[in-house]
PDB file of N, CA and C in Angstrom:
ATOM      1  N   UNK A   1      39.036   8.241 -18.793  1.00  0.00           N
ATOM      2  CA  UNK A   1      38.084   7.143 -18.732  1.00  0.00           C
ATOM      3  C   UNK A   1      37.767   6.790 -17.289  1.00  0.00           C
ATOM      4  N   UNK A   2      38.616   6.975 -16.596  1.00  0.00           N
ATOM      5  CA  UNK A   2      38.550   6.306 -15.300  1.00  0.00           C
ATOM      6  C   UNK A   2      37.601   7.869 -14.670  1.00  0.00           C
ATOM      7  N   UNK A   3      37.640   8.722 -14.578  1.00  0.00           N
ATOM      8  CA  UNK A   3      36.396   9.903 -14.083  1.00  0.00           C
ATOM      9  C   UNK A   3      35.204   9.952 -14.438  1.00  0.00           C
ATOM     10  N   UNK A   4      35.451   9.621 -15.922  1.00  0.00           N
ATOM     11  CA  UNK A   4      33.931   9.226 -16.156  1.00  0.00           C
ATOM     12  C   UNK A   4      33.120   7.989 -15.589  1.00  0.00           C
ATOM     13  N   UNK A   5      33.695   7.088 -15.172  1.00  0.00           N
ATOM     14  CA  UNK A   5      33.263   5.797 -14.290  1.00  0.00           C
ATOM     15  C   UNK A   5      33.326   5.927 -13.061  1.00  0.00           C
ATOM     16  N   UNK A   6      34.125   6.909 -12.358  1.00  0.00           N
ATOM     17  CA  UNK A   6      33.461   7.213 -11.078  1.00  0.00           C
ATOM     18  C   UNK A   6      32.533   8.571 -10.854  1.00  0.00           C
ATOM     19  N   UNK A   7      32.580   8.953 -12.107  1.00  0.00           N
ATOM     20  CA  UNK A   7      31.184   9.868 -12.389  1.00  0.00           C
ATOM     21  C   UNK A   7      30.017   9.286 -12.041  1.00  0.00           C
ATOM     22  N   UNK A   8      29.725   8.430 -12.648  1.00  0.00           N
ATOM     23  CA  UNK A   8      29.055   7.454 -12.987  1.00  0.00           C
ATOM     24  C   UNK A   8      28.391   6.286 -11.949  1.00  0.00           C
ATOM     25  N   UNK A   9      29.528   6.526 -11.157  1.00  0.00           N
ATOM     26  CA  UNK A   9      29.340   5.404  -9.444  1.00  0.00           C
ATOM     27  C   UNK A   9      28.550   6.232  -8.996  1.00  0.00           C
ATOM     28  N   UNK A  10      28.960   7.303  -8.801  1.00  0.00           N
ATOM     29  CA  UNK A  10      28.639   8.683  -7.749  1.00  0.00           C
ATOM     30  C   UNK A  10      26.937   8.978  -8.204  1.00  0.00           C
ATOM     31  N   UNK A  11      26.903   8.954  -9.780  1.00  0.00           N
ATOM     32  CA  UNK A  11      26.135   9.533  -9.983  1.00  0.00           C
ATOM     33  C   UNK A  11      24.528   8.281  -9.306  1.00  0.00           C
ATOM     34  N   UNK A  12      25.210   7.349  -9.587  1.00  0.00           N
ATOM     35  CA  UNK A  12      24.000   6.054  -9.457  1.00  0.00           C
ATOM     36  C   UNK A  12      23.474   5.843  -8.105  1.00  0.00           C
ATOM     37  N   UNK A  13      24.597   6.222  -6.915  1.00  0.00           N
ATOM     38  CA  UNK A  13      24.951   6.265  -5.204  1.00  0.00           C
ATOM     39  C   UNK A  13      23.819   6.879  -4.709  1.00  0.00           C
ATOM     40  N   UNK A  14      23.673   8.408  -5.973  1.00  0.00           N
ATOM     41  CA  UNK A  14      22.884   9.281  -5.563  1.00  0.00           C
ATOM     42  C   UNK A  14      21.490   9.355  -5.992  1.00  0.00           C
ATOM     43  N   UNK A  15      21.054   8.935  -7.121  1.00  0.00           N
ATOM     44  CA  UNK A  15      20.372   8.467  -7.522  1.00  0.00           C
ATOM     45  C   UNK A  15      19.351   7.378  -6.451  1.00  0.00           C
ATOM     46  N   UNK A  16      20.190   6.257  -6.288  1.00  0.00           N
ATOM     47  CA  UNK A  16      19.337   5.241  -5.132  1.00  0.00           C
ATOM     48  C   UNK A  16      19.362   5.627  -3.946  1.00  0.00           C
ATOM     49  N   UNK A  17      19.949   6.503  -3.348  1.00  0.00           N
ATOM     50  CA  UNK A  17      20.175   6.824  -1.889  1.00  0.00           C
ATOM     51  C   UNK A  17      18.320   7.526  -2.089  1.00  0.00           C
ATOM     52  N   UNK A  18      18.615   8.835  -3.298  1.00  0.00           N
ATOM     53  CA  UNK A  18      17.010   9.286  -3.222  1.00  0.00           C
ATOM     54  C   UNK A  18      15.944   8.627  -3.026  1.00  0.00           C
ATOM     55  N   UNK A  19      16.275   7.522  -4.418  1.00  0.00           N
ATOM     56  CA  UNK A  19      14.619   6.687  -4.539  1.00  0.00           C
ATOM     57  C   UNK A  19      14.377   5.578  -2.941  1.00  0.00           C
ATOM     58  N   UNK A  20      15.574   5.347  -2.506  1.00  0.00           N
ATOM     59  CA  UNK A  20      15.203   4.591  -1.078  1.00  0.00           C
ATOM     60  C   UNK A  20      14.898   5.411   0.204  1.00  0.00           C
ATOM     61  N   UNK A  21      15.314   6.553  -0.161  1.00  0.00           N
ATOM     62  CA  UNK A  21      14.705   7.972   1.165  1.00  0.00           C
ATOM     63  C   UNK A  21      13.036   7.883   0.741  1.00  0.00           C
ATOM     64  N   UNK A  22      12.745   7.823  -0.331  1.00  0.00           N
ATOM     65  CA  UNK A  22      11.514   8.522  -0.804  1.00  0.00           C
ATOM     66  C   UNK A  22      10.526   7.123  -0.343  1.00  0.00           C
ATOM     67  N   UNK A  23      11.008   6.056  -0.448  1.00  0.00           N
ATOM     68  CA  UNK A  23      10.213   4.697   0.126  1.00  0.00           C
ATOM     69  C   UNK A  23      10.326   4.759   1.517  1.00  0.00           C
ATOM     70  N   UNK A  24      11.262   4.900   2.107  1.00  0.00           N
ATOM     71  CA  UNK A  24      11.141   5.037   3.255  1.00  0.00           C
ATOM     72  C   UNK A  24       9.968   6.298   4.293  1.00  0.00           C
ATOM     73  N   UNK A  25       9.888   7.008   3.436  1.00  0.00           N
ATOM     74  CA  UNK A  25       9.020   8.585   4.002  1.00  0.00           C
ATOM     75  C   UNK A  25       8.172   8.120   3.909  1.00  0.00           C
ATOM     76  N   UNK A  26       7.316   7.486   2.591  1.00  0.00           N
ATOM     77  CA  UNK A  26       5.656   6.968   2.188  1.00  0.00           C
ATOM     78  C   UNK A  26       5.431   5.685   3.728  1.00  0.00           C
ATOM     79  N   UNK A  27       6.456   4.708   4.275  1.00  0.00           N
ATOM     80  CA  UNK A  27       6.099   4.037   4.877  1.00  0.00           C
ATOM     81  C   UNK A  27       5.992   5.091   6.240  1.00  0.00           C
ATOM     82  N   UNK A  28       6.859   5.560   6.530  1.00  0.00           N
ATOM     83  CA  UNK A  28       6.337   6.545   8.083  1.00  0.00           C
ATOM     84  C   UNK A  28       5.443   7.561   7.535  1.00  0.00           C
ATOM     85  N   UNK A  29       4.575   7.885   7.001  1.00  0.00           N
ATOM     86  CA  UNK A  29       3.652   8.761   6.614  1.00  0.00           C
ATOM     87  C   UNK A  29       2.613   8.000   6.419  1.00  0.00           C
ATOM     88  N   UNK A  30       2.478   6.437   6.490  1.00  0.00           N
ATOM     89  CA  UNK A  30       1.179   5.998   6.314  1.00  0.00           C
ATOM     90  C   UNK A  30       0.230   6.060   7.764  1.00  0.00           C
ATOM     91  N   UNK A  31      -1.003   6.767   7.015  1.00  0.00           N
ATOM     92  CA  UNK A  31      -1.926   6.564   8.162  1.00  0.00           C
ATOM     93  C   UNK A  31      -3.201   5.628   8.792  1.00  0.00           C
ATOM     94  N   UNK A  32      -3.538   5.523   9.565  1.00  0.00           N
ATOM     95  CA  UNK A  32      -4.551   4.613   9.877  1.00  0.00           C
ATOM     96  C   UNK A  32      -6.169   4.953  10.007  1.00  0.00           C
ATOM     97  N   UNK A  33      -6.502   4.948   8.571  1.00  0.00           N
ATOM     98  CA  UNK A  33      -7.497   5.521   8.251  1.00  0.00           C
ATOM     99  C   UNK A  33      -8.330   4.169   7.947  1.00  0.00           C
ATOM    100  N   UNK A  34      -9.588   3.956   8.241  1.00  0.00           N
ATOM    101  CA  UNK A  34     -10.361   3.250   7.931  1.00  0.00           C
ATOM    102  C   UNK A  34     -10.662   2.803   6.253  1.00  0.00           C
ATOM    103  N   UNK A  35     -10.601   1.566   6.274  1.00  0.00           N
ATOM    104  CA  UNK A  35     -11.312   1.078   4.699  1.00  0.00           C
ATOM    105  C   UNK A  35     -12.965   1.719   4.465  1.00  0.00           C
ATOM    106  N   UNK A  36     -12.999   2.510   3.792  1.00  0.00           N
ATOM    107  CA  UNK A  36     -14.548   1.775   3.754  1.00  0.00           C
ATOM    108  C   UNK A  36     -15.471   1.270   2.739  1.00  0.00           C
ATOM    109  N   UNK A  37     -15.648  -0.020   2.440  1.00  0.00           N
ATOM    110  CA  UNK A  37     -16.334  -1.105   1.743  1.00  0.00           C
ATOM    111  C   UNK A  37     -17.698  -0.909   1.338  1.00  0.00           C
ATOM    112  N   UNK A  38     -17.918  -0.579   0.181  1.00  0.00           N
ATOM    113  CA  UNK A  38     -19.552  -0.407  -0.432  1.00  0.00           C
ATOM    114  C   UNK A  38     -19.850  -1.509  -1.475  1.00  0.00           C
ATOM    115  N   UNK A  39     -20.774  -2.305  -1.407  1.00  0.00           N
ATOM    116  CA  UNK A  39     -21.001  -2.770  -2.107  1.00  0.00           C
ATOM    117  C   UNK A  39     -22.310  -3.100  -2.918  1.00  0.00           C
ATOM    118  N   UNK A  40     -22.811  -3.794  -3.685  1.00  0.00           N
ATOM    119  CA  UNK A  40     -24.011  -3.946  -4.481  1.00  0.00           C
ATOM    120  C   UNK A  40     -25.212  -4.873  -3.777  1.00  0.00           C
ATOM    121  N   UNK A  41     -26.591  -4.375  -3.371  1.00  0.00           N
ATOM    122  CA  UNK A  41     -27.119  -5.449  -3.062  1.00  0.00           C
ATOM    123  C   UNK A  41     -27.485  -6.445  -3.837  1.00  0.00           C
ATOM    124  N   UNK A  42     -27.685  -7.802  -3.442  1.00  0.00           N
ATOM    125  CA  UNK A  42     -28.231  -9.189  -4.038  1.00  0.00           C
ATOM    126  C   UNK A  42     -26.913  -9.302  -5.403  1.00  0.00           C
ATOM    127  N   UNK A  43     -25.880  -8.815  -5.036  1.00  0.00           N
ATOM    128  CA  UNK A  43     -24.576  -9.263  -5.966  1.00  0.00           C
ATOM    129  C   UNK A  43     -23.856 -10.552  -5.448  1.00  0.00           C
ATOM    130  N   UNK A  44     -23.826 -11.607  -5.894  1.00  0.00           N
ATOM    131  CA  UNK A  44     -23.063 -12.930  -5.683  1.00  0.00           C
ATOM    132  C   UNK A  44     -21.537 -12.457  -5.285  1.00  0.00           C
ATOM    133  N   UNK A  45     -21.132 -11.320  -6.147  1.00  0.00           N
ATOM    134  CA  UNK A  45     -19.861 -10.937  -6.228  1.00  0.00           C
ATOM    135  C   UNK A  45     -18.835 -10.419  -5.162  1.00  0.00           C
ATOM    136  N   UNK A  46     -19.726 -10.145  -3.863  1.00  0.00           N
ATOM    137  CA  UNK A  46     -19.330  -9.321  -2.992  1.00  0.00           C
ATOM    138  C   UNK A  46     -19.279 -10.432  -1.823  1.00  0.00           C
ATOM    139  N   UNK A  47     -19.566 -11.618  -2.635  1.00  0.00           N
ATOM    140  CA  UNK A  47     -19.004 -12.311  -0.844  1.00  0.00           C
ATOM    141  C   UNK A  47     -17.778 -12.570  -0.782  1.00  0.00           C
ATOM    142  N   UNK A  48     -16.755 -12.390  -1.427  1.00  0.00           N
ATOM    143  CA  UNK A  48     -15.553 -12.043  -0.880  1.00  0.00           C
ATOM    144  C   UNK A  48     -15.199 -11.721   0.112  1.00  0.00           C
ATOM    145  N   UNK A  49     -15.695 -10.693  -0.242  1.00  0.00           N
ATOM    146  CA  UNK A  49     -15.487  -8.799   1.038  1.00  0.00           C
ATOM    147  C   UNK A  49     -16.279  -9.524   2.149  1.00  0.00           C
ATOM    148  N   UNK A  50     -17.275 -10.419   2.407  1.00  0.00           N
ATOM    149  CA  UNK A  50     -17.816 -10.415   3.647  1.00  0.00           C
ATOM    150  C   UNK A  50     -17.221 -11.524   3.979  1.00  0.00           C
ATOM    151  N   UNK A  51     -16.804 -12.547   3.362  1.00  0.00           N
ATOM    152  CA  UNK A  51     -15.788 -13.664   3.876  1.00  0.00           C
ATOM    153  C   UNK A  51     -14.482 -13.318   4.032  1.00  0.00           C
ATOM    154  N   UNK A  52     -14.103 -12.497   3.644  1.00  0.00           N
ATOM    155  CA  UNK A  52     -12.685 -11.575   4.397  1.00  0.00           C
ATOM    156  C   UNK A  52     -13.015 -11.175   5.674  1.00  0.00           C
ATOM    157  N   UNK A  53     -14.440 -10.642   6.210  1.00  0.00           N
ATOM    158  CA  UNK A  53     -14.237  -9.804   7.032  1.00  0.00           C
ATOM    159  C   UNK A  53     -14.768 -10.945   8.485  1.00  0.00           C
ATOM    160  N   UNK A  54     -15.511 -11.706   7.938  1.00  0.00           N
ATOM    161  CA  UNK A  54     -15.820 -12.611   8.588  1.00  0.00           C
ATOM    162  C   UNK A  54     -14.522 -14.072   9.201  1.00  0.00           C
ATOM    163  N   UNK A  55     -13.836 -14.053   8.419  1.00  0.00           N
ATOM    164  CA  UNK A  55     -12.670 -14.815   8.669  1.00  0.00           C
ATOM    165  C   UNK A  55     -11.370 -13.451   9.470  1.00  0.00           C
ATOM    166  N   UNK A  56     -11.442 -12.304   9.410  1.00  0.00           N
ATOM    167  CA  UNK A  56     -10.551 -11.822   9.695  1.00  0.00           C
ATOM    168  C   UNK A  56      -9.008 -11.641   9.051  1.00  0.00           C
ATOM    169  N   UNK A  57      -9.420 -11.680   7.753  1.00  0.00           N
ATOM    170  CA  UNK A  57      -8.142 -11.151   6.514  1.00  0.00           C
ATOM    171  C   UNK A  57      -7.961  -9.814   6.368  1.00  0.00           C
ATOM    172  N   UNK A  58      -8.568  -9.489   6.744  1.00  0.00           N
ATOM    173  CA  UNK A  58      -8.268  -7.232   7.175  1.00  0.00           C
ATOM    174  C   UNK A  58      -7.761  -7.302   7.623  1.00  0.00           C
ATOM    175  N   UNK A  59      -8.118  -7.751   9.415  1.00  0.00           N
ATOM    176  CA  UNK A  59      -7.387  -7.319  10.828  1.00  0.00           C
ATOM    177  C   UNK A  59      -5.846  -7.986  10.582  1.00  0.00           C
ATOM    178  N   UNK A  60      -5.773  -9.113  10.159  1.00  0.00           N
ATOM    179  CA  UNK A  60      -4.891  -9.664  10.450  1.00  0.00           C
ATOM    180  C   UNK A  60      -3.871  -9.513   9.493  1.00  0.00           C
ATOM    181  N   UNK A  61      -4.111  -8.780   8.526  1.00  0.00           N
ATOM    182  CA  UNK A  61      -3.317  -7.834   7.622  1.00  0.00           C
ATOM    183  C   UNK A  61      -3.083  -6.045   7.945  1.00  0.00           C
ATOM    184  N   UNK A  62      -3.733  -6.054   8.511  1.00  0.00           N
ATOM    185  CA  UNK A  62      -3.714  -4.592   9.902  1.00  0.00           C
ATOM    186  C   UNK A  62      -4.442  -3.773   8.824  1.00  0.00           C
ATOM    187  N   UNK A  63      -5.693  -3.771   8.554  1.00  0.00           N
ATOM    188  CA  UNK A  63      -5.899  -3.129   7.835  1.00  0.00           C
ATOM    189  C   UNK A  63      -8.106  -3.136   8.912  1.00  0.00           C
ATOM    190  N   UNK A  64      -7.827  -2.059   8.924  1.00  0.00           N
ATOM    191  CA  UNK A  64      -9.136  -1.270   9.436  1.00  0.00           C
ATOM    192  C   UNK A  64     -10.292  -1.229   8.544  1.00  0.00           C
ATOM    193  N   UNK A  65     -11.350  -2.658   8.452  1.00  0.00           N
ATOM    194  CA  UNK A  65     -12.311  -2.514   7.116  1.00  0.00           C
ATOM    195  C   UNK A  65     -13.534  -2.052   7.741  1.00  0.00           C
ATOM    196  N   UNK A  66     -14.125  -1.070   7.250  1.00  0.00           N
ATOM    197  CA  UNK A  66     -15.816  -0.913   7.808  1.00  0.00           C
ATOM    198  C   UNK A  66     -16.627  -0.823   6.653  1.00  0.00           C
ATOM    199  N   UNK A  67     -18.034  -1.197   6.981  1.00  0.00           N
ATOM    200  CA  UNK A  67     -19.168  -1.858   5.977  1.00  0.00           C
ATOM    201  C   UNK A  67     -19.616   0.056   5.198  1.00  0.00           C
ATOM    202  N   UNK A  68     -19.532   0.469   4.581  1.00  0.00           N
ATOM    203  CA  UNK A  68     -20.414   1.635   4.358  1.00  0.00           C
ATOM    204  C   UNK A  68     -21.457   1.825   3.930  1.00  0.00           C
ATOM    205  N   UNK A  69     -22.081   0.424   3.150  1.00  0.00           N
ATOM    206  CA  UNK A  69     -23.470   0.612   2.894  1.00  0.00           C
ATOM    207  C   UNK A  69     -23.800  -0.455   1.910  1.00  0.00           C
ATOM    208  N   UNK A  70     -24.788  -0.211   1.727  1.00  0.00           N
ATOM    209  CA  UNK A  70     -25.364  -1.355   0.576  1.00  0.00           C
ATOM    210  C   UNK A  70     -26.420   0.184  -0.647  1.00  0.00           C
ATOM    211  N   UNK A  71     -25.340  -0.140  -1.772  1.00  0.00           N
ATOM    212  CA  UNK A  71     -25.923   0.606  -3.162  1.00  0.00           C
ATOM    213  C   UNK A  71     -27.024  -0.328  -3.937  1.00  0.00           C
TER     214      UNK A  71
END
């Protein structure tokens, strides 16, 4: 009984050691690639996105937004 419960430790050790390597890689592998924001003309819906960008809730979330067009 007692091997099977440190089977069992071991097995879980190894288990999370992986899944916290694998979070850790996605954060140093992120790159700094531009947003880019399309939206609808004469849509009410999209002033969000321009009162984000206008107040500075991108930058200041480090996030790189550019306009790509009006559909």
């Amino acid at each position: 009984m007692k091997k099977f419960t440190l089977i069992k430790k071991f097995t879980l050790i190894i288990c999370f050691s992986f899944l916290f390597s694998q979070q850790l890689m996605g954060i140093v592998t992120a790159q700094e690639n531009p947003v880019r924001i399309g939206y609808l003309q004469s849509d009410i819906h999209q002033w969000a996105c321009w009162i984000a960008i206008e107040k500075g809730f991108y930058r200041q979330n480090g996030v790189d937004a550019k306009v790509a067009g009006i559909f």
